[in-house]
PDB file of N, CA and C in Angstrom:
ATOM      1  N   UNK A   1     -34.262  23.833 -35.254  1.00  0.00           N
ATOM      2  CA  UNK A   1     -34.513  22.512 -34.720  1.00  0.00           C
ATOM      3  C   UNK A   1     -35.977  22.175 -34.993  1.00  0.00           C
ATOM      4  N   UNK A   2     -36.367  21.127 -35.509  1.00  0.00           N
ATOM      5  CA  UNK A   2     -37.377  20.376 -35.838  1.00  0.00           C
ATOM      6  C   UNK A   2     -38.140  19.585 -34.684  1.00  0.00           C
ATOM      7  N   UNK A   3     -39.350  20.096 -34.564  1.00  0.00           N
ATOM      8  CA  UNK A   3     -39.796  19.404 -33.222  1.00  0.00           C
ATOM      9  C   UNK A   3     -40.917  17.992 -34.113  1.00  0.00           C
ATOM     10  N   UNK A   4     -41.540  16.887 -33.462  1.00  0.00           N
ATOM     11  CA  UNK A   4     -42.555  16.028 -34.148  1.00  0.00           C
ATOM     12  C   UNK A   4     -43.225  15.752 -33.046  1.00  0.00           C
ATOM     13  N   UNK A   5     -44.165  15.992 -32.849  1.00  0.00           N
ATOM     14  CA  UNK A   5     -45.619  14.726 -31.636  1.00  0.00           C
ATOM     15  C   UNK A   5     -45.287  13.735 -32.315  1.00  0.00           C
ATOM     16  N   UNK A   6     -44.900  13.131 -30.625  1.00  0.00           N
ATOM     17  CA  UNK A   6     -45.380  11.995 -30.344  1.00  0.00           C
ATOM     18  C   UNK A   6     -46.176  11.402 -29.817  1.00  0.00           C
ATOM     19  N   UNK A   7     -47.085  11.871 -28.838  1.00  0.00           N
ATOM     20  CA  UNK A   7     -47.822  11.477 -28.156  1.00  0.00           C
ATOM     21  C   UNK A   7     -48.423  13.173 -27.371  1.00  0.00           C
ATOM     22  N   UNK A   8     -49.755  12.345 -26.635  1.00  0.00           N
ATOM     23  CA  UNK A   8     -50.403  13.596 -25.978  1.00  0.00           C
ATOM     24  C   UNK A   8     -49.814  13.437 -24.169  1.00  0.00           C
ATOM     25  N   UNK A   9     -49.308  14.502 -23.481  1.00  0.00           N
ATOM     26  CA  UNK A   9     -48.737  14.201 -22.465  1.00  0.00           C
ATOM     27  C   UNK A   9     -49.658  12.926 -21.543  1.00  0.00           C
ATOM     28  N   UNK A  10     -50.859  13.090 -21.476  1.00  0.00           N
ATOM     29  CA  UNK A  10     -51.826  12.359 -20.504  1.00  0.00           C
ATOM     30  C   UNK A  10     -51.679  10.691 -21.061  1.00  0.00           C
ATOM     31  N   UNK A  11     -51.021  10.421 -22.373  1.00  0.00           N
ATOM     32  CA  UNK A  11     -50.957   9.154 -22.787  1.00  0.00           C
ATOM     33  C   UNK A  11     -50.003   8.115 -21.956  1.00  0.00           C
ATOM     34  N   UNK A  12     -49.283   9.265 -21.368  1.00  0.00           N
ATOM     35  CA  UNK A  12     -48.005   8.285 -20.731  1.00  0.00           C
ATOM     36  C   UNK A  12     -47.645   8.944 -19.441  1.00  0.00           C
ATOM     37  N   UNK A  13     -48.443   7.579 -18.598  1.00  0.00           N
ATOM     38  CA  UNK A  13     -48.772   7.367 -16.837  1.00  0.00           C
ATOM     39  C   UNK A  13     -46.987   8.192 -16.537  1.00  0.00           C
ATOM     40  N   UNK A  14     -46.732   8.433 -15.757  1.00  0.00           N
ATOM     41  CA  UNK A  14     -45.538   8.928 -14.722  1.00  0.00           C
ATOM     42  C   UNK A  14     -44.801   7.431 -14.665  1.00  0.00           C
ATOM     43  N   UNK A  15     -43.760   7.357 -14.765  1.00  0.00           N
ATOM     44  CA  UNK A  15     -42.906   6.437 -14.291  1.00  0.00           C
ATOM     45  C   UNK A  15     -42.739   5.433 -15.653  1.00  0.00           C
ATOM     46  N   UNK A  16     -43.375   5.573 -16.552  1.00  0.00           N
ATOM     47  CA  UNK A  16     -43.714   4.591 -17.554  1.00  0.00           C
ATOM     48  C   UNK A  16     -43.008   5.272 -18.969  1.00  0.00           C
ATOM     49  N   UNK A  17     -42.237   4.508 -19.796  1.00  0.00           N
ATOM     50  CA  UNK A  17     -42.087   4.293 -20.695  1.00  0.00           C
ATOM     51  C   UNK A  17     -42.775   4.133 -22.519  1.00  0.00           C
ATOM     52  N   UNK A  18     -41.957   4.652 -23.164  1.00  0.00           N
ATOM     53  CA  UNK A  18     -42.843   4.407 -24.678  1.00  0.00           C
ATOM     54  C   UNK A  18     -41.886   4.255 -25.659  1.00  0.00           C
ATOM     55  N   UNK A  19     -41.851   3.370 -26.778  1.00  0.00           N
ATOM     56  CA  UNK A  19     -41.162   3.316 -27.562  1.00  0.00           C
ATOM     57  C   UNK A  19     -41.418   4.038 -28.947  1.00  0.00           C
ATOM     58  N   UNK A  20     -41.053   5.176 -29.580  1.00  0.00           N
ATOM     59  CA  UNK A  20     -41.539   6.002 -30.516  1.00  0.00           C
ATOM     60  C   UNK A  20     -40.590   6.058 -31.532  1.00  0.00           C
ATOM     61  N   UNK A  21     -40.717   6.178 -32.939  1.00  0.00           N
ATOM     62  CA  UNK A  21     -40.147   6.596 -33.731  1.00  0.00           C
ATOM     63  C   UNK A  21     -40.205   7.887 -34.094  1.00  0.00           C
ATOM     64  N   UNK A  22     -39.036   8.970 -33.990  1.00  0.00           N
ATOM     65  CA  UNK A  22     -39.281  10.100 -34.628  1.00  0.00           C
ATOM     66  C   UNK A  22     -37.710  10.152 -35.791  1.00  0.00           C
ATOM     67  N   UNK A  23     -38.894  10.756 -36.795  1.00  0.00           N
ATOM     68  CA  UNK A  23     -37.778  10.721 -37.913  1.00  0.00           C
ATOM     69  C   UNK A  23     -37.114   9.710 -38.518  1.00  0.00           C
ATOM     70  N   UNK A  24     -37.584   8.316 -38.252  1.00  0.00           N
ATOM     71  CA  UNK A  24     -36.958   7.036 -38.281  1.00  0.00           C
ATOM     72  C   UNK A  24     -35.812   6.905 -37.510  1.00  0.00           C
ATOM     73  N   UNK A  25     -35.668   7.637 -36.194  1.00  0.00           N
ATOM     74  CA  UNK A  25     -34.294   7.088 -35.355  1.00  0.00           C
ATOM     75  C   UNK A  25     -35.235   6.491 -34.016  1.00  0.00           C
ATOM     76  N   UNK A  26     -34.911   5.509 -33.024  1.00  0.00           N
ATOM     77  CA  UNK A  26     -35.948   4.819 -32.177  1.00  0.00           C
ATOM     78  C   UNK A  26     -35.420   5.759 -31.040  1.00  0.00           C
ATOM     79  N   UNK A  27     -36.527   6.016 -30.104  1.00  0.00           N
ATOM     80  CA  UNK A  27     -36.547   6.970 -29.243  1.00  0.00           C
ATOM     81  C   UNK A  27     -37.260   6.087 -28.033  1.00  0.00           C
ATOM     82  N   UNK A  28     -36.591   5.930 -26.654  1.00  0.00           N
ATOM     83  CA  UNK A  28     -37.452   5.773 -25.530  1.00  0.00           C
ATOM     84  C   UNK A  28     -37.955   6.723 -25.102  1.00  0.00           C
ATOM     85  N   UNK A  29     -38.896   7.325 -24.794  1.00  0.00           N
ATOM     86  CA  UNK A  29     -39.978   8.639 -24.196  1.00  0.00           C
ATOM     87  C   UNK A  29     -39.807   8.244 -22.796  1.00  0.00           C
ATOM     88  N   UNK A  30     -39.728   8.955 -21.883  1.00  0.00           N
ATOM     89  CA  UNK A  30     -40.039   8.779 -20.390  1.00  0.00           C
ATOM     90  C   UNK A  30     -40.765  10.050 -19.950  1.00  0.00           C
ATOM     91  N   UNK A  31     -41.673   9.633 -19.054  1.00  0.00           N
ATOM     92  CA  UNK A  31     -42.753  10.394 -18.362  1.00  0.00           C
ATOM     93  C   UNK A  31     -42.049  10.115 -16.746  1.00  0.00           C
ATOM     94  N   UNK A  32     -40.755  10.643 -16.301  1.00  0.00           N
ATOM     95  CA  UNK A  32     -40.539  10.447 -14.930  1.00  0.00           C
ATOM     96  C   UNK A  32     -41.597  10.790 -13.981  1.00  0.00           C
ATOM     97  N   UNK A  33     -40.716  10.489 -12.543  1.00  0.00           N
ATOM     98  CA  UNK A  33     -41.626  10.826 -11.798  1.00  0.00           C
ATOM     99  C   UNK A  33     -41.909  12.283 -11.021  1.00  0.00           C
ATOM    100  N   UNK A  34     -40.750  13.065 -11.410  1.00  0.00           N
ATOM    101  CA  UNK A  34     -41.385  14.368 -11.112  1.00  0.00           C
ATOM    102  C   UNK A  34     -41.683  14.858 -12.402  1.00  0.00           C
ATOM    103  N   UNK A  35     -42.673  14.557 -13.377  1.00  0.00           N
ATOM    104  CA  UNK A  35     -43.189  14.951 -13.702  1.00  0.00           C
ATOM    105  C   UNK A  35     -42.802  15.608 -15.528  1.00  0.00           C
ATOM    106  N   UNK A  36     -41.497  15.964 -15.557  1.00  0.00           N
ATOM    107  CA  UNK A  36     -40.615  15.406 -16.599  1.00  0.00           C
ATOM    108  C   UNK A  36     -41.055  14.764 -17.513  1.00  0.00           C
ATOM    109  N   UNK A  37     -40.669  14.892 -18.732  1.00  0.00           N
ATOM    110  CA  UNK A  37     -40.437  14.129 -19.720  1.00  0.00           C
ATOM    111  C   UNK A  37     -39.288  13.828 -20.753  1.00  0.00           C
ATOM    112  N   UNK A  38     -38.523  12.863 -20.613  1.00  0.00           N
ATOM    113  CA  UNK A  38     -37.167  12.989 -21.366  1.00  0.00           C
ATOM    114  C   UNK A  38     -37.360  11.808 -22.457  1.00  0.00           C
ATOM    115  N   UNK A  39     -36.350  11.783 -23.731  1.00  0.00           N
ATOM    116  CA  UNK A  39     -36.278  11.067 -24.310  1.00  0.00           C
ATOM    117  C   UNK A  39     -34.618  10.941 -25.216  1.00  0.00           C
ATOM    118  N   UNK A  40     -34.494   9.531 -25.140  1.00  0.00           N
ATOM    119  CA  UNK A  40     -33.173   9.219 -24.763  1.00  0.00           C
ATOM    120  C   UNK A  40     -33.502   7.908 -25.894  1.00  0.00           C
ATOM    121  N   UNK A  41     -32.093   8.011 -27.039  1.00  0.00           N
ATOM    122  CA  UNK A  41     -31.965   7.121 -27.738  1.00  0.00           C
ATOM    123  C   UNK A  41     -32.091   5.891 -27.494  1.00  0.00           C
ATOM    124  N   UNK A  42     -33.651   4.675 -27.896  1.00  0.00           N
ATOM    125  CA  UNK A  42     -33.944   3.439 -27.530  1.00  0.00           C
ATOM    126  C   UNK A  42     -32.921   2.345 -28.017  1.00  0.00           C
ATOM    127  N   UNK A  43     -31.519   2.077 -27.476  1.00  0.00           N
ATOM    128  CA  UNK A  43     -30.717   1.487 -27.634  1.00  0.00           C
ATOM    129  C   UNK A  43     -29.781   1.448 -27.223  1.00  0.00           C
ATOM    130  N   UNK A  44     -29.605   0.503 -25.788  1.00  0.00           N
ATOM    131  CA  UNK A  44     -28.164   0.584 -24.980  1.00  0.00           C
ATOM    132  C   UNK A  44     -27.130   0.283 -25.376  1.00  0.00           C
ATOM    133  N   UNK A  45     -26.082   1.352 -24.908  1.00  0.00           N
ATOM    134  CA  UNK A  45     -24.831   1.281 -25.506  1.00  0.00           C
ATOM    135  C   UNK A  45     -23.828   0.335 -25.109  1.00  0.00           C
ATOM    136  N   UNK A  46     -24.576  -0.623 -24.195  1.00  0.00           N
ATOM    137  CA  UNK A  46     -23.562  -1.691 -24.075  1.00  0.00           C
ATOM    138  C   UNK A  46     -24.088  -3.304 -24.652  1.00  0.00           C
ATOM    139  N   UNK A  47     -25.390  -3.630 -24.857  1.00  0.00           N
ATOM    140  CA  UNK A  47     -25.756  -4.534 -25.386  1.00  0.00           C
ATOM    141  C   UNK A  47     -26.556  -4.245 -26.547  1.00  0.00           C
ATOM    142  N   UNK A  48     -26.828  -3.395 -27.242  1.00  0.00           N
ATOM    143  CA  UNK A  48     -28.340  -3.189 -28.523  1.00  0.00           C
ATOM    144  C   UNK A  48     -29.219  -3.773 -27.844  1.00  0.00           C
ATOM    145  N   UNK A  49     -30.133  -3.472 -27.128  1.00  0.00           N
ATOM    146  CA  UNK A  49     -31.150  -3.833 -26.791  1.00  0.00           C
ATOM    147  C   UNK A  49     -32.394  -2.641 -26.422  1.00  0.00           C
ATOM    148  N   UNK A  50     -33.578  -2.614 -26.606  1.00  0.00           N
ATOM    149  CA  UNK A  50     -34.369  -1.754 -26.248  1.00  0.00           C
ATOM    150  C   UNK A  50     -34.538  -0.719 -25.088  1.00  0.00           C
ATOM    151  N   UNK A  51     -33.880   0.410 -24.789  1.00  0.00           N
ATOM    152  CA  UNK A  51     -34.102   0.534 -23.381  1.00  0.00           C
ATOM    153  C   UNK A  51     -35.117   0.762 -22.918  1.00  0.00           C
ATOM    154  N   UNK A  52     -36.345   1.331 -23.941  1.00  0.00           N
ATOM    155  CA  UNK A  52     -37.568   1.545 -24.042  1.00  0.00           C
ATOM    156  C   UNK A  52     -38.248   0.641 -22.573  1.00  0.00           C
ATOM    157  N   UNK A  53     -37.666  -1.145 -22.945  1.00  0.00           N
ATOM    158  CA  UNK A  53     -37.946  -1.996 -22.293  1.00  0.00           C
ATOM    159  C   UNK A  53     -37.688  -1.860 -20.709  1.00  0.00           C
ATOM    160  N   UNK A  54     -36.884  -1.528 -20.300  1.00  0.00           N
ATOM    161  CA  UNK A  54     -36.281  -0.949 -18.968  1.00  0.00           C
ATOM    162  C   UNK A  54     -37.231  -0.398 -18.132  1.00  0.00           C
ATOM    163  N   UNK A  55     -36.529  -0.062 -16.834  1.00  0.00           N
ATOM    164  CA  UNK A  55     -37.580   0.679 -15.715  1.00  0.00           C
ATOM    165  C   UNK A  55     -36.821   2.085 -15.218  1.00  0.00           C
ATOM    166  N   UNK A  56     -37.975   2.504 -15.376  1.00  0.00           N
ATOM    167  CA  UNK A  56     -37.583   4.084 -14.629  1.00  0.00           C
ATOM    168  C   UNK A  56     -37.290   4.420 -12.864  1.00  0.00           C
ATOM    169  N   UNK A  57     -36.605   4.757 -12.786  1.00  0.00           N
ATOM    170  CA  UNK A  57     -36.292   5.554 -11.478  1.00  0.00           C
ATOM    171  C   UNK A  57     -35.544   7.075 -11.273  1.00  0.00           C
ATOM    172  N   UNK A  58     -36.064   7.234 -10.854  1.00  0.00           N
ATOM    173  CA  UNK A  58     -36.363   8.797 -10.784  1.00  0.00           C
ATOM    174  C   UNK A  58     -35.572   9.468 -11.941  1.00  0.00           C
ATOM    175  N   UNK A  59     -34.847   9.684 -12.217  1.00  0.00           N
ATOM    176  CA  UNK A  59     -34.518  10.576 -13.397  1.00  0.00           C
ATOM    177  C   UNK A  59     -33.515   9.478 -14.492  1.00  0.00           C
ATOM    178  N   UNK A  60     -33.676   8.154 -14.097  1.00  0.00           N
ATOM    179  CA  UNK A  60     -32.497   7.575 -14.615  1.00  0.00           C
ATOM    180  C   UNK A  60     -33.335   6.138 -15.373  1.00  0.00           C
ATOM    181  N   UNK A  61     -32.752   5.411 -16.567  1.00  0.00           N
ATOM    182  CA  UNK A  61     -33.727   4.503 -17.129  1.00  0.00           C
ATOM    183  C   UNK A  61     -32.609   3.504 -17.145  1.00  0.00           C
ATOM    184  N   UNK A  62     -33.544   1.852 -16.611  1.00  0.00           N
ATOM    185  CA  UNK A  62     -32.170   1.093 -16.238  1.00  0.00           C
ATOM    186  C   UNK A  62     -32.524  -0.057 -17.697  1.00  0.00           C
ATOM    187  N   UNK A  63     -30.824  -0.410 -18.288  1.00  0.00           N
ATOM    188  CA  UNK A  63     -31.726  -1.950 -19.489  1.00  0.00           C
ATOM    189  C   UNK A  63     -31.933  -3.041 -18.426  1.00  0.00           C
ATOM    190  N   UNK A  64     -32.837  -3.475 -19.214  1.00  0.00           N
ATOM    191  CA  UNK A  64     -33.740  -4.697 -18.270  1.00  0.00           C
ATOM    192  C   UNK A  64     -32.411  -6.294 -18.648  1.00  0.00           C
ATOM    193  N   UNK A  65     -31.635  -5.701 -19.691  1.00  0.00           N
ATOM    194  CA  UNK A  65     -30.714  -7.054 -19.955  1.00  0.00           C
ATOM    195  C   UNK A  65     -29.399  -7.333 -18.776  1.00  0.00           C
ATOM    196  N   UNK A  66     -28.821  -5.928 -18.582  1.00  0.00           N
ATOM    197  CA  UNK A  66     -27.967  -6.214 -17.716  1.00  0.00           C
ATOM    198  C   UNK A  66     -28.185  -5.504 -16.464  1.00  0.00           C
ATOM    199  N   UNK A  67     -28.551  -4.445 -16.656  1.00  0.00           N
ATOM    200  CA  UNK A  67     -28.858  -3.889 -15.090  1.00  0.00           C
ATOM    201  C   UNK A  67     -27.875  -2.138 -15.450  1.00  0.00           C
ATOM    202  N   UNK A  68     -27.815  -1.876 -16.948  1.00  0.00           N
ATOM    203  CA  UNK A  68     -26.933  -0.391 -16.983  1.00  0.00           C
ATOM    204  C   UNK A  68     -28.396   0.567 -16.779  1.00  0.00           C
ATOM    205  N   UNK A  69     -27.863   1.505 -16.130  1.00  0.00           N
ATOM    206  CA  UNK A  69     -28.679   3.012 -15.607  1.00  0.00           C
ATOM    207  C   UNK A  69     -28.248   3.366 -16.400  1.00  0.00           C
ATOM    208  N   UNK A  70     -28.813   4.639 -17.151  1.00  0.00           N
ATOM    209  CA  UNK A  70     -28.898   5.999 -17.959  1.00  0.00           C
ATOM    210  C   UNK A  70     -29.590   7.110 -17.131  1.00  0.00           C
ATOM    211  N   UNK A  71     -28.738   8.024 -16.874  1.00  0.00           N
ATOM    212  CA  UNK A  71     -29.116   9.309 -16.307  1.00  0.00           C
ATOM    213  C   UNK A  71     -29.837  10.119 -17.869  1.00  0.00           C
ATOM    214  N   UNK A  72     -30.755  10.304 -17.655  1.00  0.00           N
ATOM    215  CA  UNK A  72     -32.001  10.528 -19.016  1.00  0.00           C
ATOM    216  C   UNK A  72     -32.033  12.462 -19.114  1.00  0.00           C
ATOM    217  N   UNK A  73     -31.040  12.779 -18.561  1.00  0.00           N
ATOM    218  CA  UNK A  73     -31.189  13.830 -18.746  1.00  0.00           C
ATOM    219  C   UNK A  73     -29.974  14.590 -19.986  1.00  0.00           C
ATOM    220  N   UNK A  74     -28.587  13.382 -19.489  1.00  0.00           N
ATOM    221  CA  UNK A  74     -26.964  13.754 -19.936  1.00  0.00           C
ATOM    222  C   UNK A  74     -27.003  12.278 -21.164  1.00  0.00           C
ATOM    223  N   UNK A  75     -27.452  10.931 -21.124  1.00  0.00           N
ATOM    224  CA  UNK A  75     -27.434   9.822 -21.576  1.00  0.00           C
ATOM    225  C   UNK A  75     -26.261   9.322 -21.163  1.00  0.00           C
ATOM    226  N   UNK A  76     -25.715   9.753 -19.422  1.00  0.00           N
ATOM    227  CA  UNK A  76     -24.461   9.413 -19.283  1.00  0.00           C
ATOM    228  C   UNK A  76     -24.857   7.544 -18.722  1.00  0.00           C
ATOM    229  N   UNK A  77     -24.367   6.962 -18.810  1.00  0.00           N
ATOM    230  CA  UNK A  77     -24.006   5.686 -18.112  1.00  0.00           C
ATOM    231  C   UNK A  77     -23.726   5.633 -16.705  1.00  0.00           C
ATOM    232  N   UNK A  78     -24.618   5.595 -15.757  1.00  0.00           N
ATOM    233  CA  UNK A  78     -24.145   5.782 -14.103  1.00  0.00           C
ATOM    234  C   UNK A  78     -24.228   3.995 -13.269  1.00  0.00           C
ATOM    235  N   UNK A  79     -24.232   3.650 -14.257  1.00  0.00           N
ATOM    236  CA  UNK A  79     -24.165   1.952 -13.644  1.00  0.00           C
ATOM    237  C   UNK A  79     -23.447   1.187 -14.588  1.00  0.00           C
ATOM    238  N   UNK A  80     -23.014   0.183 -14.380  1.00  0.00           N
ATOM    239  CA  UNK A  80     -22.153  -0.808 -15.779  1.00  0.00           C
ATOM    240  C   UNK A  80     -23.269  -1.513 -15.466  1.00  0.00           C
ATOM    241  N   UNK A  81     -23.001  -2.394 -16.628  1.00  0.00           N
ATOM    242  CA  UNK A  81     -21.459  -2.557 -17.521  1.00  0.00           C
ATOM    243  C   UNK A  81     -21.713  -1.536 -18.652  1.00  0.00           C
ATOM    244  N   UNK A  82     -22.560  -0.805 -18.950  1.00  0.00           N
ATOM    245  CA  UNK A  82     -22.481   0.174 -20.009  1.00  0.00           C
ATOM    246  C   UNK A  82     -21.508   1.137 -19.317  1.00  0.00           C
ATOM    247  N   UNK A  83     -20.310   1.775 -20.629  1.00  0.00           N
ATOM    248  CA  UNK A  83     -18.892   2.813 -20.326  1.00  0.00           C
ATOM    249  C   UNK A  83     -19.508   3.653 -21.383  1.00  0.00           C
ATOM    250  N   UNK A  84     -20.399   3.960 -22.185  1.00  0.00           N
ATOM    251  CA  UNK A  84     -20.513   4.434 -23.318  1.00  0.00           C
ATOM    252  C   UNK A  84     -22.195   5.558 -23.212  1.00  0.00           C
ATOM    253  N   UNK A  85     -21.978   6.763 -23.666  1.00  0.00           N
ATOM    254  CA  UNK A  85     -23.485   7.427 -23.270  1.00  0.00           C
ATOM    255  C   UNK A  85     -23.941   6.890 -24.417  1.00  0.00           C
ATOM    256  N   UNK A  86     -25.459   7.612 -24.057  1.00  0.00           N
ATOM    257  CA  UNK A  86     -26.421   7.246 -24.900  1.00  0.00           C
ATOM    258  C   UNK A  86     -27.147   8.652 -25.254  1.00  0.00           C
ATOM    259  N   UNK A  87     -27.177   8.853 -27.026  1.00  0.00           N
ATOM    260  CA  UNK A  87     -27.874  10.410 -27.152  1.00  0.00           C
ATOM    261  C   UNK A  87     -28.918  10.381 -26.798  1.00  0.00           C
ATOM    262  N   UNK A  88     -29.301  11.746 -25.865  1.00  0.00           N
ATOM    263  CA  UNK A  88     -30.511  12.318 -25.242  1.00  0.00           C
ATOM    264  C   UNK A  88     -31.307  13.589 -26.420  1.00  0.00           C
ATOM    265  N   UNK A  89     -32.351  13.970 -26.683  1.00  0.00           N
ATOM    266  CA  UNK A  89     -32.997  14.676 -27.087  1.00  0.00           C
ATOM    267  C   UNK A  89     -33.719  15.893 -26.574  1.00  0.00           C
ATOM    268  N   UNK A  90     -33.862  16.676 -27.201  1.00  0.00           N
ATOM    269  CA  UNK A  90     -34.943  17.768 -26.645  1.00  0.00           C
ATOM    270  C   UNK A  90     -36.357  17.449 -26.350  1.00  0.00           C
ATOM    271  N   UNK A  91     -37.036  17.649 -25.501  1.00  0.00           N
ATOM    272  CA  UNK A  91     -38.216  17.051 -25.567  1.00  0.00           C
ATOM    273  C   UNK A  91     -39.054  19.004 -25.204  1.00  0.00           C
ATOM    274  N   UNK A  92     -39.956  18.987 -25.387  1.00  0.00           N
ATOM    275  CA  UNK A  92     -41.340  19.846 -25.479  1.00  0.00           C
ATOM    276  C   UNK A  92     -42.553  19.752 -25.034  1.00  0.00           C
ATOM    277  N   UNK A  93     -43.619  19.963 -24.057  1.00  0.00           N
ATOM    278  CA  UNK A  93     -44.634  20.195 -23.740  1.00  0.00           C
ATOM    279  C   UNK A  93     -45.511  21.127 -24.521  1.00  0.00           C
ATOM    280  N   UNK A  94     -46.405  20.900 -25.502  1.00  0.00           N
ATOM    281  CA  UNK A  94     -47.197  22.365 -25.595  1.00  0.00           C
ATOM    282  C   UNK A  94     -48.667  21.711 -25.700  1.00  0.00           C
ATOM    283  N   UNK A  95     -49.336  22.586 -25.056  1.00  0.00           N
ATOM    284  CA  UNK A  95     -50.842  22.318 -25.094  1.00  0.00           C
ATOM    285  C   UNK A  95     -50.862  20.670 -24.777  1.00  0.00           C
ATOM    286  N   UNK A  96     -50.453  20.582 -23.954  1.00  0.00           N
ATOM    287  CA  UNK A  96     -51.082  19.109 -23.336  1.00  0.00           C
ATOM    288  C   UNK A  96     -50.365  17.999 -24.385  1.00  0.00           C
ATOM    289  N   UNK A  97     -49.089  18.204 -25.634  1.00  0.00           N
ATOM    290  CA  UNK A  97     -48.603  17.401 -26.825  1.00  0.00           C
ATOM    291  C   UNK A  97     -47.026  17.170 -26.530  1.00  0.00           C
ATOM    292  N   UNK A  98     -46.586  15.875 -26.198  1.00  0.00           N
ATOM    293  CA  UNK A  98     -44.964  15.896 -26.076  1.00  0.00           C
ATOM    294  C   UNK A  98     -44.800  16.034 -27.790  1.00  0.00           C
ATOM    295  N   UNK A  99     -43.520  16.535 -27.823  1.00  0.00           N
ATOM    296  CA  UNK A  99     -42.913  16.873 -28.995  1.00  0.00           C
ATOM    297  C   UNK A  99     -40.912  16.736 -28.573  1.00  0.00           C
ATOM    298  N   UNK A 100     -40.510  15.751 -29.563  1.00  0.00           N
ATOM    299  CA  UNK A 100     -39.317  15.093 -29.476  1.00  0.00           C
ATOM    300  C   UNK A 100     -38.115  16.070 -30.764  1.00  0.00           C
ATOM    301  N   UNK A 101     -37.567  16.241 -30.911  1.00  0.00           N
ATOM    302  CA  UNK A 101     -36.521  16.747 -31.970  1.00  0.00           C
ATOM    303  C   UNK A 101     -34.897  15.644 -31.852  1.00  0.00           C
ATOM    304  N   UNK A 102     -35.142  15.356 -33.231  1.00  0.00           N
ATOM    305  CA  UNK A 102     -33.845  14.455 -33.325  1.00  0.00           C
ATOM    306  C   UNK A 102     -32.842  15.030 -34.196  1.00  0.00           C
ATOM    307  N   UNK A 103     -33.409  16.272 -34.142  1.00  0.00           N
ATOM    308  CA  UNK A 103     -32.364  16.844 -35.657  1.00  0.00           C
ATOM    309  C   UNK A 103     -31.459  17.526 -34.688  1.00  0.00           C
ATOM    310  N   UNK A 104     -30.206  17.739 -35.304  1.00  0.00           N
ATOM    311  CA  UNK A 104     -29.097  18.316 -34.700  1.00  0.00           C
ATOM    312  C   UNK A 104     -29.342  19.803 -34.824  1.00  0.00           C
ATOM    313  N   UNK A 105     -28.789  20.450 -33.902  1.00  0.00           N
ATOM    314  CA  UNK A 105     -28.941  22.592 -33.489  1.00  0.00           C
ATOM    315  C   UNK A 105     -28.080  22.884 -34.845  1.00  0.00           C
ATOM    316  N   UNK A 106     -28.369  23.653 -35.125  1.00  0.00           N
ATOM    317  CA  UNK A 106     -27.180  24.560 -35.935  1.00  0.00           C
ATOM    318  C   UNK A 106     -25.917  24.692 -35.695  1.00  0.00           C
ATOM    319  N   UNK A 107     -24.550  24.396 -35.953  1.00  0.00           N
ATOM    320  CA  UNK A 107     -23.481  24.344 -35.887  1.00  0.00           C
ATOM    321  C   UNK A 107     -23.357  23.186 -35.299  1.00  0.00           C
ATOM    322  N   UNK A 108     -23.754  22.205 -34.683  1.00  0.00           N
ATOM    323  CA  UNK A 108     -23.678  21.342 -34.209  1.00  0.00           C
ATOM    324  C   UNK A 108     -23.055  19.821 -35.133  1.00  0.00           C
ATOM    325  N   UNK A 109     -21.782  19.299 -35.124  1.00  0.00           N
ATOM    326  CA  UNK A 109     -21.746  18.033 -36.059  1.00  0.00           C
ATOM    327  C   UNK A 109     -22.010  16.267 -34.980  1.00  0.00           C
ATOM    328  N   UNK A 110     -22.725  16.313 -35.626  1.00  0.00           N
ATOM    329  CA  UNK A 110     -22.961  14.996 -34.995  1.00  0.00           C
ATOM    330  C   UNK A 110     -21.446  13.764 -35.787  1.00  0.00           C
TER     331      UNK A 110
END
């Protein structure tokens, strides 16, 4: 698995959002609030829209278009009108550097 920086952890406040490209696939970054960092494919599965744009609450990122939650850990859908997940990523801490991987594990078919 292929890891890339994106950012340095201290860049992105707790609760706040980032929109990143890794690998050319769009990635929302979240800096929750315990402290966490997840990142979860920037594109809701019920309207195409940025989720990047959205607000965080506690482990879950809501689109700002209709009001769907993403549990940011599974990319499950815990609010409608989104029925559809959304892929989640590996994310990494090292030396103070988030690091995102969009490449698929070994044996794994996407």
């Amino acid at each position: 698995m292929t890891f890339t920086r994106v950012c340095g952890a201290d860049e992105l406040a707790k609760g706040q959002v980032a929109s990143v490209a890794v690998d050319g696939t769009p990635v929302a970054l979240v800096h929750a609030d315990n402290d966490a960092f997840y990142a979860i494919h920037d594109e809701c599965s019920h309207a195409n829209v940025a989720l990047s744009e959205g607000e965080v609450d506690g482990a879950t990122l809501e689109c700002w278009l209709h009001g769907s939650r993403f549990d940011l850990r599974t990319g499950e859908p815990i609010e409608l009108p989104a029925t559809e997940a959304v892929p989640v990523y590996p994310v990494e801490v090292r030396d103070g550097d988030v690091y995102v991987s969009v490449s698929p594990e070994p044996g794994v078919v996407s």
